[in-house]
Protein backbone atom coordinates (compact mmCIF):
# COMPACT_ATOMS: atom_id res chain seq x y z
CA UNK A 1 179.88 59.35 138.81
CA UNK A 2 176.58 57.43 137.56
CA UNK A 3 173.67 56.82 139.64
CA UNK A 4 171.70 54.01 138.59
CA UNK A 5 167.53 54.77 140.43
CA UNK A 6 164.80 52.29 140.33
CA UNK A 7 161.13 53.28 140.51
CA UNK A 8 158.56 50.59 140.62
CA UNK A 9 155.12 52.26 141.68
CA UNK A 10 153.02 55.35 142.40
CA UNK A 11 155.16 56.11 145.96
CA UNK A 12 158.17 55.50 144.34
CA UNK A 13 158.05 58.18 141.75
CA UNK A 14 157.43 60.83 144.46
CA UNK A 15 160.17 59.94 146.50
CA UNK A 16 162.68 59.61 143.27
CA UNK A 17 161.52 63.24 141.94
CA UNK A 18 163.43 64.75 145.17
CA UNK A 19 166.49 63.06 144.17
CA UNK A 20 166.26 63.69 140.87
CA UNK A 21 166.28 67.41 141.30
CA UNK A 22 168.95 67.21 143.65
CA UNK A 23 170.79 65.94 141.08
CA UNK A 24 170.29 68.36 138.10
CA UNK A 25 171.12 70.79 141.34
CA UNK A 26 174.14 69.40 141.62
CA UNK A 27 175.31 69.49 138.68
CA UNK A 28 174.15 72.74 137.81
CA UNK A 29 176.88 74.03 140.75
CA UNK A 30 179.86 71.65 141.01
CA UNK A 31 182.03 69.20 139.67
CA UNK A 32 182.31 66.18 139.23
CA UNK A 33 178.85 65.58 137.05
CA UNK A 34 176.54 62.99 138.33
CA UNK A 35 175.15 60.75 135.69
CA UNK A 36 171.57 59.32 136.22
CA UNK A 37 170.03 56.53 135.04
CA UNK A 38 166.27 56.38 135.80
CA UNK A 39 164.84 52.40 135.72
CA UNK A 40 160.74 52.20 135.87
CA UNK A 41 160.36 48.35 136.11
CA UNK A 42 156.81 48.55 135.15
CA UNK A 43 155.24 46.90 138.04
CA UNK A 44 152.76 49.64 137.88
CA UNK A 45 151.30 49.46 134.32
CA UNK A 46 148.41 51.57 134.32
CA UNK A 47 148.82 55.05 132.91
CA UNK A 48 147.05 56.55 135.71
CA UNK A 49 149.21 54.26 138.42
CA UNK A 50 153.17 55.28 136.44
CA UNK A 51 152.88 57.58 133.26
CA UNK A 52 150.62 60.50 134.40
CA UNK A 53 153.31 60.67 137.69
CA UNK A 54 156.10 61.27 135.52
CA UNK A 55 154.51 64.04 133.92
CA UNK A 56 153.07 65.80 136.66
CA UNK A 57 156.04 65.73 138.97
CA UNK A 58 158.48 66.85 135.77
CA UNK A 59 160.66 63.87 135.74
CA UNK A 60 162.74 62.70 132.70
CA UNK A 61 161.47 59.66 130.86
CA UNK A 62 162.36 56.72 131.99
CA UNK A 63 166.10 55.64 130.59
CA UNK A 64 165.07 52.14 130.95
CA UNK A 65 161.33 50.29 131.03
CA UNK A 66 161.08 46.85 132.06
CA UNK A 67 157.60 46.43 131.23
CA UNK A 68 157.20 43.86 134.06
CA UNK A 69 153.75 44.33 134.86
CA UNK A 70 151.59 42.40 137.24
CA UNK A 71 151.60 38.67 138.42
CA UNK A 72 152.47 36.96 141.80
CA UNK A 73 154.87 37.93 144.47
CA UNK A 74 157.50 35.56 143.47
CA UNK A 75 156.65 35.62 139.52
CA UNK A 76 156.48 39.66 139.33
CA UNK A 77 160.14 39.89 141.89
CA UNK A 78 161.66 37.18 139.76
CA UNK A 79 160.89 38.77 136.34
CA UNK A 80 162.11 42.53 137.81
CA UNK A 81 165.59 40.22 138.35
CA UNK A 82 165.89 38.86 135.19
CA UNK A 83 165.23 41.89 133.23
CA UNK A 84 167.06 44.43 135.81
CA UNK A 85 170.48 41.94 135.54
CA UNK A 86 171.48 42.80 131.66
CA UNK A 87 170.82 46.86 132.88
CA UNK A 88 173.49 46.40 135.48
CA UNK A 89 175.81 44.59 133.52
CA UNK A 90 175.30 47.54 130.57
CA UNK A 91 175.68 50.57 132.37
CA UNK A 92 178.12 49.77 135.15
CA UNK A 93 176.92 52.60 137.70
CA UNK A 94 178.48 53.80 141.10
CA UNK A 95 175.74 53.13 142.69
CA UNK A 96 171.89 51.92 142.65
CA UNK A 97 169.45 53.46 144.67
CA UNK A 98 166.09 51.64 145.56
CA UNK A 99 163.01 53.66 147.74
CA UNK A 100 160.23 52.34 149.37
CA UNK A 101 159.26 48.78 150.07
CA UNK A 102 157.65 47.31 146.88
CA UNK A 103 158.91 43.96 145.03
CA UNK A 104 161.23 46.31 142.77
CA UNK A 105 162.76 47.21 145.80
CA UNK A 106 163.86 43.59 147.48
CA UNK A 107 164.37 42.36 143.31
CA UNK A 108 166.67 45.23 142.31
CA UNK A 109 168.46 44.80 145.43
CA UNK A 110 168.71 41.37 145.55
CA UNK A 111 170.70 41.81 142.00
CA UNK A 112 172.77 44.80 143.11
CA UNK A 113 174.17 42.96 145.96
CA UNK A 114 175.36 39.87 144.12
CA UNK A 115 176.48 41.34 140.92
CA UNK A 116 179.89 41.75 139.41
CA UNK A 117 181.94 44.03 136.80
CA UNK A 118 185.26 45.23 136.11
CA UNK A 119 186.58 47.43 138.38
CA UNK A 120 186.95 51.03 136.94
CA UNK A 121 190.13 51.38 137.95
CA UNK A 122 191.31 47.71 137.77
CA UNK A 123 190.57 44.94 135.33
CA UNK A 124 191.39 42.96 137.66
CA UNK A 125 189.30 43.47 140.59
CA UNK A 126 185.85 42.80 141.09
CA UNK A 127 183.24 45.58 141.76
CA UNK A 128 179.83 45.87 142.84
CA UNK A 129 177.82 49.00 142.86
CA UNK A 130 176.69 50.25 146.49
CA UNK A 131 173.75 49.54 147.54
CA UNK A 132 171.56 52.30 148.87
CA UNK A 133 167.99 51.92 150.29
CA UNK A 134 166.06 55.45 150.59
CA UNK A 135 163.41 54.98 153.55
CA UNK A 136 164.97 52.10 155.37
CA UNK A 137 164.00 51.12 158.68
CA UNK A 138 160.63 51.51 158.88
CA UNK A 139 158.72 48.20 160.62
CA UNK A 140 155.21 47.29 161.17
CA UNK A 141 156.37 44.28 162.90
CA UNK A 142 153.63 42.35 161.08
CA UNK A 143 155.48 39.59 158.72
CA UNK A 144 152.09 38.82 157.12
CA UNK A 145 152.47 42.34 155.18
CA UNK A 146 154.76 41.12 151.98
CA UNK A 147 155.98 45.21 152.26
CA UNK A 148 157.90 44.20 155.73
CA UNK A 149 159.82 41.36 154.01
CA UNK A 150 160.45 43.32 151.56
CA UNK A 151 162.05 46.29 153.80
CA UNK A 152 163.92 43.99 156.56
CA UNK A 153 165.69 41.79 153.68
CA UNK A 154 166.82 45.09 151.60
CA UNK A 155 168.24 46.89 154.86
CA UNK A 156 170.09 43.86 155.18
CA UNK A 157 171.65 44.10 151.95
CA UNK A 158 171.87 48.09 151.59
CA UNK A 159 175.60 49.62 152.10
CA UNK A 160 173.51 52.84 152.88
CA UNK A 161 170.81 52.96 154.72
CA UNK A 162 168.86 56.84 154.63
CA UNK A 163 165.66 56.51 157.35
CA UNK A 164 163.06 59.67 157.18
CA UNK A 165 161.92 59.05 161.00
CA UNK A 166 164.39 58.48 164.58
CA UNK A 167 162.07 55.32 165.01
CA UNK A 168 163.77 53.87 162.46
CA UNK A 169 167.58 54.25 163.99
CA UNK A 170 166.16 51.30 166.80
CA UNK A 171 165.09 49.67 164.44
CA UNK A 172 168.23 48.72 162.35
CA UNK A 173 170.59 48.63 165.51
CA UNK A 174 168.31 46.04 167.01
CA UNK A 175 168.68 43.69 163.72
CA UNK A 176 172.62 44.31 163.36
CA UNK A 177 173.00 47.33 161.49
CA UNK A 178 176.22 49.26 161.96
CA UNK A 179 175.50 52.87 163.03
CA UNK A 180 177.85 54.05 160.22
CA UNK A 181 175.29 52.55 157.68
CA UNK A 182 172.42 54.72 158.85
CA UNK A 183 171.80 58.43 157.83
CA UNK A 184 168.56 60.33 158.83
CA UNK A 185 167.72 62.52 156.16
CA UNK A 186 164.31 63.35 155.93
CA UNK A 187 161.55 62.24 153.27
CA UNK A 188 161.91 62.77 149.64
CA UNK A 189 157.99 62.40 149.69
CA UNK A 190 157.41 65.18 151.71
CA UNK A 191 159.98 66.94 149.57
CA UNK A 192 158.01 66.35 146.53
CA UNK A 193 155.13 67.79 147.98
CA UNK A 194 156.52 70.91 149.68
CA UNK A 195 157.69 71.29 146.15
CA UNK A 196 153.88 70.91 143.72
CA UNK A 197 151.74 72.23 147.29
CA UNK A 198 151.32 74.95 145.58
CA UNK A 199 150.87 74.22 141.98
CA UNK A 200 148.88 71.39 142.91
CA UNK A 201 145.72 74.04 144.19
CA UNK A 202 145.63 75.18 140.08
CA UNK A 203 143.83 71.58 139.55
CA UNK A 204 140.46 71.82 138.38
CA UNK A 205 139.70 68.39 140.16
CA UNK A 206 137.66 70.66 142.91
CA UNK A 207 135.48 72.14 140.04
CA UNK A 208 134.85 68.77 137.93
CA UNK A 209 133.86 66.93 140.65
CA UNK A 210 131.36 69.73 141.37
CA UNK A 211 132.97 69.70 145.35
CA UNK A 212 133.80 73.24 145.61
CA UNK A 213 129.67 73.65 146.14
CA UNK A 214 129.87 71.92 149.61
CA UNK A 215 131.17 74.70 151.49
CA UNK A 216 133.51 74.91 154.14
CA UNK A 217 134.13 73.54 157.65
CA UNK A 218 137.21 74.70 159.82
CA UNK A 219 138.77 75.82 156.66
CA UNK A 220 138.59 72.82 154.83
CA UNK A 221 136.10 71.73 152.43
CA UNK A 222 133.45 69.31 153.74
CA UNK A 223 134.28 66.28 152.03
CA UNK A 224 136.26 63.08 153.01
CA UNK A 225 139.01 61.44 150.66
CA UNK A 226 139.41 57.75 150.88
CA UNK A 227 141.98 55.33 149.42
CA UNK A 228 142.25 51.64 149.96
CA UNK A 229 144.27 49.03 147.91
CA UNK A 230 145.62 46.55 150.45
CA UNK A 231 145.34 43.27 149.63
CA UNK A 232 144.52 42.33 153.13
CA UNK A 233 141.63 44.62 153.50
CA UNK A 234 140.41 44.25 149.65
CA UNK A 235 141.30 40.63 149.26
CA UNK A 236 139.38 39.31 152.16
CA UNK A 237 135.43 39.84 151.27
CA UNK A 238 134.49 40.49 154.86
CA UNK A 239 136.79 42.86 156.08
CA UNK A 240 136.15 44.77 152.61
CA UNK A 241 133.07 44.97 153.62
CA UNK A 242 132.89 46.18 157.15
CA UNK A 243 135.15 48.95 155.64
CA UNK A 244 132.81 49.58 153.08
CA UNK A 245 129.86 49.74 155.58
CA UNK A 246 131.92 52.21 157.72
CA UNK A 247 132.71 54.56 154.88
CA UNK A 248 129.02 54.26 153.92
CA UNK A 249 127.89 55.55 157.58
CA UNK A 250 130.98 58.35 157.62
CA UNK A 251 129.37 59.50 154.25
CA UNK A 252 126.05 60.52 155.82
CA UNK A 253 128.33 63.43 157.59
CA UNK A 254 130.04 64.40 154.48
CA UNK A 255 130.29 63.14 150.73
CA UNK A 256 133.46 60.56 150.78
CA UNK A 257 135.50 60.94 147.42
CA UNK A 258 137.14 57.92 146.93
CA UNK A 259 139.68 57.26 143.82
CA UNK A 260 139.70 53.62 143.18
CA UNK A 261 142.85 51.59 142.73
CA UNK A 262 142.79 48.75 139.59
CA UNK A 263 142.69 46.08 142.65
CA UNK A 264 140.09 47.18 144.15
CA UNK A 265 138.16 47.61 141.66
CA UNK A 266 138.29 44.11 140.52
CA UNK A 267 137.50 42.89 144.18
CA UNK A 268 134.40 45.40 144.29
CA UNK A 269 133.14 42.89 140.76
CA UNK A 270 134.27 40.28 142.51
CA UNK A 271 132.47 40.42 145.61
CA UNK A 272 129.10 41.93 144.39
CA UNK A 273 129.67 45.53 146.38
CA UNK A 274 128.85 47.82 143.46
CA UNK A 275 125.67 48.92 144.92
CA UNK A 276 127.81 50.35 148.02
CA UNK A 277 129.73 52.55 145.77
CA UNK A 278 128.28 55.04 143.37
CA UNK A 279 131.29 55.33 140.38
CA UNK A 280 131.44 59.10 139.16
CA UNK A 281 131.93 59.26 135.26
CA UNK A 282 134.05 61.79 133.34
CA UNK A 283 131.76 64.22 133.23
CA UNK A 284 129.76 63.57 136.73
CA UNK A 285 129.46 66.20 139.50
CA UNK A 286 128.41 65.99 142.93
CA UNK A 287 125.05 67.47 143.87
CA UNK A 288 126.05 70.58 146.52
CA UNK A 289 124.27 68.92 149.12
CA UNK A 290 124.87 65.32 148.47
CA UNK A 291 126.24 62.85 150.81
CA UNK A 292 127.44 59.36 149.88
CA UNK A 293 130.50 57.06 149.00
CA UNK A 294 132.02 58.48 145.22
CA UNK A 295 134.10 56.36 143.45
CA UNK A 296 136.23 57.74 140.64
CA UNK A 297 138.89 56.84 138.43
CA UNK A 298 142.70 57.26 140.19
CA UNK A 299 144.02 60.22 139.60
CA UNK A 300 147.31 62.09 138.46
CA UNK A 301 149.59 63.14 141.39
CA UNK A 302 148.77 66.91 141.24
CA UNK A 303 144.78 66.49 141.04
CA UNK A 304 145.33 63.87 144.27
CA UNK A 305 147.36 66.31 146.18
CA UNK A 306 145.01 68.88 145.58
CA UNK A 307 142.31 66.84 146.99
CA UNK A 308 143.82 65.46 149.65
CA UNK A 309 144.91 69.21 150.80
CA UNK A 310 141.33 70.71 150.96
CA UNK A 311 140.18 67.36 152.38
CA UNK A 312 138.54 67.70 155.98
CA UNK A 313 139.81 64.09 156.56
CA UNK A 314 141.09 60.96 154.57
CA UNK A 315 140.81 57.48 155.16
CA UNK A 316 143.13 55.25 153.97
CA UNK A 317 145.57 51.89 154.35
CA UNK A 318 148.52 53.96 152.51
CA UNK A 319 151.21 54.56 154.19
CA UNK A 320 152.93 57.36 151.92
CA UNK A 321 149.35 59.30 152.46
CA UNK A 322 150.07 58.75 156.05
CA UNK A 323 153.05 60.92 156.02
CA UNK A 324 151.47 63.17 153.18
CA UNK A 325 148.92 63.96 155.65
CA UNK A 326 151.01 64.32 158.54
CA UNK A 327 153.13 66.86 156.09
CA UNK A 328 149.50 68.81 155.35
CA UNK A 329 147.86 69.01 158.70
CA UNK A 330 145.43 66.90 157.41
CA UNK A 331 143.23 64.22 159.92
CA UNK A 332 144.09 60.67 158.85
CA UNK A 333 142.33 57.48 159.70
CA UNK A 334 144.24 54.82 158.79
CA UNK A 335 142.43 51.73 158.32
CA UNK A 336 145.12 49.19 159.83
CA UNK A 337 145.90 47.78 162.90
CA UNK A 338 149.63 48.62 162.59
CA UNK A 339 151.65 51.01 161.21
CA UNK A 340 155.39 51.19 160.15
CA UNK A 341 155.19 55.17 160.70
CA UNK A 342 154.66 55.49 163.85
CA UNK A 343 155.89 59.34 163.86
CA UNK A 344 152.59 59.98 161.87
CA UNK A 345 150.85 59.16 165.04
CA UNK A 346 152.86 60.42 167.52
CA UNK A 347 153.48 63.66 166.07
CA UNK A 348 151.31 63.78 163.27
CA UNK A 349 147.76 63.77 162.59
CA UNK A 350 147.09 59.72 162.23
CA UNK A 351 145.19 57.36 164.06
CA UNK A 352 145.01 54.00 163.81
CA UNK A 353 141.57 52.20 163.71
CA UNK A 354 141.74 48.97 162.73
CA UNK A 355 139.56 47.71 160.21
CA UNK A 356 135.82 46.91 162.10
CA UNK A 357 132.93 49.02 161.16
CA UNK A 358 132.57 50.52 164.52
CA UNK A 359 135.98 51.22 165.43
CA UNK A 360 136.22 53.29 161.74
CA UNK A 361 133.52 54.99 162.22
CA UNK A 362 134.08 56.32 165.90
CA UNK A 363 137.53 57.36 164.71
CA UNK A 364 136.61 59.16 162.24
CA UNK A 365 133.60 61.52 164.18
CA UNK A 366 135.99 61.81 166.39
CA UNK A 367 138.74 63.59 163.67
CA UNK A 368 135.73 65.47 162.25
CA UNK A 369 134.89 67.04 165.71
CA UNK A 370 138.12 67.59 167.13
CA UNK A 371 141.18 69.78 166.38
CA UNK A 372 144.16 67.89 167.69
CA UNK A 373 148.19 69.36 167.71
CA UNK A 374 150.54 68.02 165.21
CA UNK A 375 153.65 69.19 164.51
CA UNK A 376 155.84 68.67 161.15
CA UNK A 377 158.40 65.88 161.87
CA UNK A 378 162.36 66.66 162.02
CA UNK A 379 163.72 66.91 158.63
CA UNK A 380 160.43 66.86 156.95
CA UNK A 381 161.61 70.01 155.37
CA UNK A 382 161.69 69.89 151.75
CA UNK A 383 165.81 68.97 152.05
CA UNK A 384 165.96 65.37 152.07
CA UNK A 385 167.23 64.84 148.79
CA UNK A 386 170.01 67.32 148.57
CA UNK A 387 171.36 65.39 152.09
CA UNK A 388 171.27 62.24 150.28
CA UNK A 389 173.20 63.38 147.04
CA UNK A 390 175.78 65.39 149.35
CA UNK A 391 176.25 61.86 151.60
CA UNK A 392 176.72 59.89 148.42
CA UNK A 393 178.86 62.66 146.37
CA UNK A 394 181.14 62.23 149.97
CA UNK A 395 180.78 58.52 150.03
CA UNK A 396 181.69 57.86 146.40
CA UNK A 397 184.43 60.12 146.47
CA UNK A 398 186.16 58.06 149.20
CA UNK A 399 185.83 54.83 147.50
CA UNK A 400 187.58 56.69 145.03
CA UNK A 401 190.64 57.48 146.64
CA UNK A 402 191.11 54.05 148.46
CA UNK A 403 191.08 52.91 144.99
């Protein structure tokens, strides 16, 4: 049996590392072996962004590199097709599996679904691999977001559809999907982080960035973490900036750490802000007592789980650190008017504010001076992969035998 899985940016590689070790698991107990074949298509270049991930979350080296790299929507999905075709054709697997909701996804599906090999049992016959989409179902409902087109057109093409939240079950009945399609299994991202919680607290990102001086409030240190990459909040100069001024006021509370993503970066040139954002060298530290907005370089998964744990809230437009923070007990401000996690809010600890100054800002004083309930989603257990490798050992094995 060979599993073919593609991983085509930061989120991705977190929710592949549960099934990968489900996997080796797998094979380390039973029979038949499971072959994998591990695809980075390179949409995320930057060390920092792919490489570093690899490393810290102990998964194998890539099998395959596309090198894609950056470009537009329809340039960067069109070159993941071209290259991910010949990879296919090569190594003939069972099955491919594609997380999240990035142009890898929709491109490596897109090729899955329409391509065709000799049967393994018959020359004859013509045989595709299945199709299997790991977090499927999840909607914003806002078609401006390229991330929804990219989720509704793989769940249409997906002969396996595993969701990580009930919400998503209404979703894919309501567009056609057959019940026998969908599997709730849990999140392979909140797997992965069950899994390095603990190792992740032996970073030393707490002591280089001088934040373990600030002291404590409700047992978490008093600093904010903030991430924001979105092109609709970074791309469009004023709604950067009424973010900007929001995170500016929030940091007069507490000193806002805030690891800077390539994009926005370039928009922060771009639009003149650098004076809003002080950039922390290598070898910078934060004063004890400081306040203020900190920009540093992104960082490795561990050192960014470790901050986001001690964190006494995070602002972001993510919506992996959504559930990362749900999974934590961590208060989230999402900067978004939507959300296509809704169990993050409802059970979690998210809010949605939007992306005004004022409506950041009261959101967030009100998650620094207020302990709200959350509970820990169904199935956000640290077993999500091991369900999905024991559905598609079952699933494969059938095909098998009608064979």
């Amino acid at each position: 049996m060979k599993l073919l899985l593609v991983a085509g940016a930061r989120p991705n590689f977190m929710k592949i590392a549960s099934i990968i070790d489900a996997i080796h698991a797998h094979n380390d107990e039973s029979r038949p072996r499971i072959d994998c074949i591990l695809v980075h298509t390179g949409q995320h270049y930057d060390d920092k962004m792919s490489h570093t991930f690899f490393k810290d979350l102990g998964i194998p080296e890539p099998t395959v590199n596309l090198e894609v790299g950056s470009g537009s929507h329809a340039a960067q999905t069109a070159e993941v097709m071209k290259r991910f075709e010949p990879v296919l054709i090569r190594e003939h697997p069972d099955a491919v599996i594609v997380v999240g909701d990035v142009n890898s996804t929709i491109a490596c599906s897109l090729v899955a679904s329409k391509i065709s090999y000799p049967h393994p049992l018959s020359d004859s016959r013509p045989n595709r691999p299945l199709l299997v989409h790991v977090e499927a179902g999840l909607r914003s409902g806002d078609w401006s977001m390229p991330e929804e087109i990219n989720r509704v057109l793989t769940d249409v093409l997906a002969d396996l559809l595993f969701i990580t939240e009930e919400s998503a079950i209404g979703n894919l009945r309501r567009e056609g999907i057959s019940k026998d399609r969908i599997y709730f299994v849990g999140n392979t991202m909140v797997d992965t982080l069950l899994k390095h919680r603990k190792k992740a607290q032996e970073s030393t990102i707490l002591q280089r960035l001088g934040i373990q001086e600030i002291g404590k409030d409700r047992d978490r240190l008093k600093y904010a973490l903030v991430t924001l990459h979105r092109p609709s909040n970074v791309d469009n100069r004023e709604i950067f900036e009424q973010i900007l001024q929001a995170l500016t006021i929030v940091s007069k509370e507490l000193p806002v750490i805030f690891p800077v993503h390539p994009r926005t970066v370039a928009r922060i040139k771009e639009f003149g802000f650098e004076s809003q954002c002080r950039m922390l060298g290598q070898t910078d530290r934060l004063d004890g007592q400081s306040r203020g907005l900190y920009g540093i370089d992104p960082l490795g998964y561990l050192d960014f789980l470790c901050l986001t744990s001690n964190a006494r809230l995070v602002l972001t437009d993510s919506g992996g650190i959504q559930e990362e923070t749900t999974a934590l007990g961590v208060p989230c401000v999402t900067m978004r008017k939507n959300t296509e996690r809704p169990v993050t809010v409802t059970q979690g600890t998210n809010v949605l504010a939007g992306t005004s100054k004022v409506d950041i800002v009261l959101h967030a004083l009100k998650k620094l001076r207020r302990s709200a309930k959350h509970k820990r989603p169904k199935f956000w257990d640290g077993h999500a992969g091991e369900r999905i490798i024991k559905i598609l050992v079952r699933q494969l094995g059938r095909q098998v035998a009608r064979s």
